[in-house]
Protein backbone atom coordinates (compact mmCIF):
# COMPACT_ATOMS: atom_id res chain seq x y z
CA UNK A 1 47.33 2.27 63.05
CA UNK A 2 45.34 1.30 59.54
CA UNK A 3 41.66 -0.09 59.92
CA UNK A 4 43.66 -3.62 59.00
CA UNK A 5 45.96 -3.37 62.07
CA UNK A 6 43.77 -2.43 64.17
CA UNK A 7 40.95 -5.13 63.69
CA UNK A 8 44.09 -7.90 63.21
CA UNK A 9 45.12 -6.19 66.57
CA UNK A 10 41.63 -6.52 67.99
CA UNK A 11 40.90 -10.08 66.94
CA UNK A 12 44.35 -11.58 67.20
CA UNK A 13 46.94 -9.86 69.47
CA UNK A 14 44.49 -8.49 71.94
CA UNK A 15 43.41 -12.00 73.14
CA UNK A 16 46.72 -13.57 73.10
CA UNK A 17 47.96 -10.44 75.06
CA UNK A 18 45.12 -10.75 77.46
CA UNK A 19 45.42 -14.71 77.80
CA UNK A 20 49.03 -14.66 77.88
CA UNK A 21 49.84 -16.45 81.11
CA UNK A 22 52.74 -14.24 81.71
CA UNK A 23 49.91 -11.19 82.32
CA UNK A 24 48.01 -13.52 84.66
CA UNK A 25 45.89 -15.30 81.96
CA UNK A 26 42.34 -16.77 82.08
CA UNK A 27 41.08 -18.15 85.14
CA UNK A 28 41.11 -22.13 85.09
CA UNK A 29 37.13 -22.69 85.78
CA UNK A 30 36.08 -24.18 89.03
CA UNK A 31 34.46 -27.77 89.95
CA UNK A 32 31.49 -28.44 88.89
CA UNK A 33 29.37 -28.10 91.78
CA UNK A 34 28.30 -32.04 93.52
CA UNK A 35 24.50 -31.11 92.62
CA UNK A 36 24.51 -31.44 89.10
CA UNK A 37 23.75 -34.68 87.30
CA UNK A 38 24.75 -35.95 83.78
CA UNK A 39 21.70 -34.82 82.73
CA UNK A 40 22.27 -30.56 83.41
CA UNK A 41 25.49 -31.45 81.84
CA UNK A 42 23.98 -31.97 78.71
CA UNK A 43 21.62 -28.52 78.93
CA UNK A 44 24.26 -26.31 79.97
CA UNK A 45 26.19 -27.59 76.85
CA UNK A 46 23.11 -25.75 74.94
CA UNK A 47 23.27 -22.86 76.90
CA UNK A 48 26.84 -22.49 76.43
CA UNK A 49 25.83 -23.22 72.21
CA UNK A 50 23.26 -20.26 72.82
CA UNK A 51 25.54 -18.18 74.37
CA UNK A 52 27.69 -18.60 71.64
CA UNK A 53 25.18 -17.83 68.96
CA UNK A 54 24.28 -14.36 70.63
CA UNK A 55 28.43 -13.19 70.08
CA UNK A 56 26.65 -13.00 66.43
CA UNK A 57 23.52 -12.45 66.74
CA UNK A 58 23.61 -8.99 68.56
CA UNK A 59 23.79 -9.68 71.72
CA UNK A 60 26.77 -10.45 74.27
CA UNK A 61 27.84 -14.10 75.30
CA UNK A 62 24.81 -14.99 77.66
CA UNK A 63 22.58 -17.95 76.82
CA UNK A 64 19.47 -19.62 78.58
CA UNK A 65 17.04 -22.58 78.47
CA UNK A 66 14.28 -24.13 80.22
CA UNK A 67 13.40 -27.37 80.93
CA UNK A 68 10.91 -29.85 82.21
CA UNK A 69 11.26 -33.72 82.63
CA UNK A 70 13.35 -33.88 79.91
CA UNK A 71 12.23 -31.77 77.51
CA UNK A 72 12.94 -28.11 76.97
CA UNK A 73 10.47 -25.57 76.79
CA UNK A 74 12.01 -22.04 76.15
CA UNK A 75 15.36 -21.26 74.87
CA UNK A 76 16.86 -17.64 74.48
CA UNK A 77 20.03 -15.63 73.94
CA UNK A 78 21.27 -12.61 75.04
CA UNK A 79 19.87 -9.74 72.56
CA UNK A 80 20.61 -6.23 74.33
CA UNK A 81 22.41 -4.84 71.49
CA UNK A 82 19.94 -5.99 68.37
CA UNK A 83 17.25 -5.10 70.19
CA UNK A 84 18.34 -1.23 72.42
CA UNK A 85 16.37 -3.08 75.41
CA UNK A 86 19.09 -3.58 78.58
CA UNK A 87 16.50 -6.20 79.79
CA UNK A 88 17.01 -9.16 77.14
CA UNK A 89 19.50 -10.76 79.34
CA UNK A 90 18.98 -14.33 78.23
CA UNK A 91 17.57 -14.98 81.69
CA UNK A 92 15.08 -11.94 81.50
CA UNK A 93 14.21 -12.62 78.14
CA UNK A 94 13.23 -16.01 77.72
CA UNK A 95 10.90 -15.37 81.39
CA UNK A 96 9.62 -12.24 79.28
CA UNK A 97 8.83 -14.01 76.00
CA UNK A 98 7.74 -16.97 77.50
CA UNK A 99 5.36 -16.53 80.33
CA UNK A 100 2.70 -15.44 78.73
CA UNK A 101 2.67 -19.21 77.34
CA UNK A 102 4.13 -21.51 80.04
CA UNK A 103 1.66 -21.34 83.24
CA UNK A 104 3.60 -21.39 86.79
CA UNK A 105 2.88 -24.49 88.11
CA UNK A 106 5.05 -25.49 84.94
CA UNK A 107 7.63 -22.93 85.73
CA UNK A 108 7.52 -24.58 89.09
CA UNK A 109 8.36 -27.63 88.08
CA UNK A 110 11.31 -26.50 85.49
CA UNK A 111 14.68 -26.24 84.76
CA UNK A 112 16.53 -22.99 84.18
CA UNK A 113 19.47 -23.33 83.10
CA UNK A 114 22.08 -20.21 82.11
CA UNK A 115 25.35 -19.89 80.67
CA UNK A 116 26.57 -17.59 83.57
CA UNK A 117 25.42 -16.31 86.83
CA UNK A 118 22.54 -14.53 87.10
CA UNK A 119 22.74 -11.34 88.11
CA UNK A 120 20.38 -9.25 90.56
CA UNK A 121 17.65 -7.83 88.09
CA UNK A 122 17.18 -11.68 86.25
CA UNK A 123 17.81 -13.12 89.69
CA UNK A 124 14.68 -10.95 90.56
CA UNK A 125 12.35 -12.12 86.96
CA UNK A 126 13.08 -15.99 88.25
CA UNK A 127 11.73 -15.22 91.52
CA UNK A 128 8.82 -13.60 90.06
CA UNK A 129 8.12 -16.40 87.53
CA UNK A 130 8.63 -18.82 90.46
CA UNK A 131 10.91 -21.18 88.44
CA UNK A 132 11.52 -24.41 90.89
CA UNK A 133 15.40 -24.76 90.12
CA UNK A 134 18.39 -22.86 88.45
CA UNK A 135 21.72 -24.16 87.60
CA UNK A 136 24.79 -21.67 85.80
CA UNK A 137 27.45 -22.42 84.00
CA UNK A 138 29.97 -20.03 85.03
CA UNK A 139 30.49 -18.00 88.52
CA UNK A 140 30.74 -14.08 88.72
CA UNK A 141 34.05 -14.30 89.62
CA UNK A 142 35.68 -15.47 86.70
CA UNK A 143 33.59 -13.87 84.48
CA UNK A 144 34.44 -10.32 85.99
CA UNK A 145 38.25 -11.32 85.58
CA UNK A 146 37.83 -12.19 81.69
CA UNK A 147 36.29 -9.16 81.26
CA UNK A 148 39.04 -7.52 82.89
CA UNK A 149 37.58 -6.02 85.69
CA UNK A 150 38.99 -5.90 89.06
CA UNK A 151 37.45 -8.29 91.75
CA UNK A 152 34.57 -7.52 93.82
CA UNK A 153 35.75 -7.33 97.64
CA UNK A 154 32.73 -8.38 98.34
CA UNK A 155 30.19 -9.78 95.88
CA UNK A 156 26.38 -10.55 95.90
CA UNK A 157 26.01 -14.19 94.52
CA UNK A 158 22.69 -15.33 92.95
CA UNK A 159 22.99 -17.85 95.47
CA UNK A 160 22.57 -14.92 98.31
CA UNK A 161 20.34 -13.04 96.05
CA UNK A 162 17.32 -16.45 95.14
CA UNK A 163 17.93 -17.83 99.07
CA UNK A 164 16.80 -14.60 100.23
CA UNK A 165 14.05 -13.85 97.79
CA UNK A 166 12.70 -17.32 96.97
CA UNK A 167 13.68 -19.50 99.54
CA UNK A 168 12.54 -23.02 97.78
CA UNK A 169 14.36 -22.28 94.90
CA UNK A 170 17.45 -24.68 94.66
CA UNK A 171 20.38 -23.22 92.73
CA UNK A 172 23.25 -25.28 91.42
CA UNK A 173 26.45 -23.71 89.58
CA UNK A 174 28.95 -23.35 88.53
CA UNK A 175 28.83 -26.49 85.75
CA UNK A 176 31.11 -27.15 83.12
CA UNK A 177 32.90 -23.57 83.58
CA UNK A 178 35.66 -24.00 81.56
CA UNK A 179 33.76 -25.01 78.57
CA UNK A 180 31.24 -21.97 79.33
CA UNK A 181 34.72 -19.38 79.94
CA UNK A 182 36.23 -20.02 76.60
CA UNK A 183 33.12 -18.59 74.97
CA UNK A 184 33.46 -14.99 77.48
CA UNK A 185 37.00 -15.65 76.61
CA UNK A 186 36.42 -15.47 72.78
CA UNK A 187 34.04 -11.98 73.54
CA UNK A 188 35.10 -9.53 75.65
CA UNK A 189 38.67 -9.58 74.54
CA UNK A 190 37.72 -7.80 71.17
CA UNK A 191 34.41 -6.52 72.67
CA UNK A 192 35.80 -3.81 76.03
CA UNK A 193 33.04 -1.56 74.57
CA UNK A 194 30.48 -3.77 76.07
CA UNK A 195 32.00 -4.32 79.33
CA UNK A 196 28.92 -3.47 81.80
CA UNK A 197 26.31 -3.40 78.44
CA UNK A 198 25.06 -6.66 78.37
């Protein structure tokens, strides 16, 4: 197959293949869950537009924000493959860049919000930064089937993870995850090389 089939393969046929709905298709995207307001709506829209950005940016489709009474503090997207560091998650990496300037009783009293699920090493940086509440866009679930892997028989939520580990945290998700599975959708179709690298 030519360079030109292949990257017409890779950008068009793959993800029609893939989202065909005779193979099974996309998953649907769950209710959004009864603790969100209007108001997360809006910032998981950003975090979803952040996610986005990092699909070009270097980085795979993870984006993150944090906010306080209305305003928002810290934004960051995912930037593991610009950068060779496996720890700028977008979760990870805004706590990283950012805590050396936000103090904790402000982290306290924020917002993080995250295009997907966090998993267990940025569930473990928002313990540790002591951020009072977290609400995702989209579940692991669904994201593990876009990426096409199989289902975990038995998965470790951030839910689990943040109740364990930091008790007083409240965690909302998933929000909007429709809106925030198109973008995965768009990415790991044409990306399987960084299936389990960002």
């Amino acid at each position: 197959m030519g360079a030109m089939n292949l990257a017409l393969f890779r950008r068009i046929l793959l993800p029609l293949f893939l989202g065909s709905t005779a193979f099974g298709g996309f998953p649907a995207g769950a209710p959004d869950d009864p603790g969100c307001t209007a108001e997360d709506k809006v910032y998981m829209a950003r975090a979803y537009e952040l996610a986005q950005f990092a699909t070009t940016h270097g980085g795979g489709p993870f984006g993150a924000l944090l906010v306080k009474d209305g305003k928002v503090l810290a934004e960051f997207s995912n930037c593991v493959h610009s950068t060779g560091d496996i720890t700028k998650h977008a979760e990870t990496g805004l706590i990283s860049a950012f805590s050396p300037k936000i103090d904790r009783a402000t982290f306290a009293k924020s917002t993080l919000y995250t295009s997907t699920e966090p998993c267990a090493m940025c569930c473990g940086a928002i313990c540790f930064s002591g951020i009072g509440r977290v609400v995702y866009g989209v579940s692991e679930a669904p994201f593990i089937q876009v990426m096409g892997l199989p289902a975990d028989p038995d998965p470790l939520t951030s839910h689990e993870i943040l109740r364990r580990i930091a008790p007083g945290m409240k965690v909302l998700g998933p929000l909007m995850e429709a809106e925030g599975l198109k973008v995965h959708e768009g990415y790991w179709p044409v990306h399987p090389e960084d299936v389990g690298k960002s």
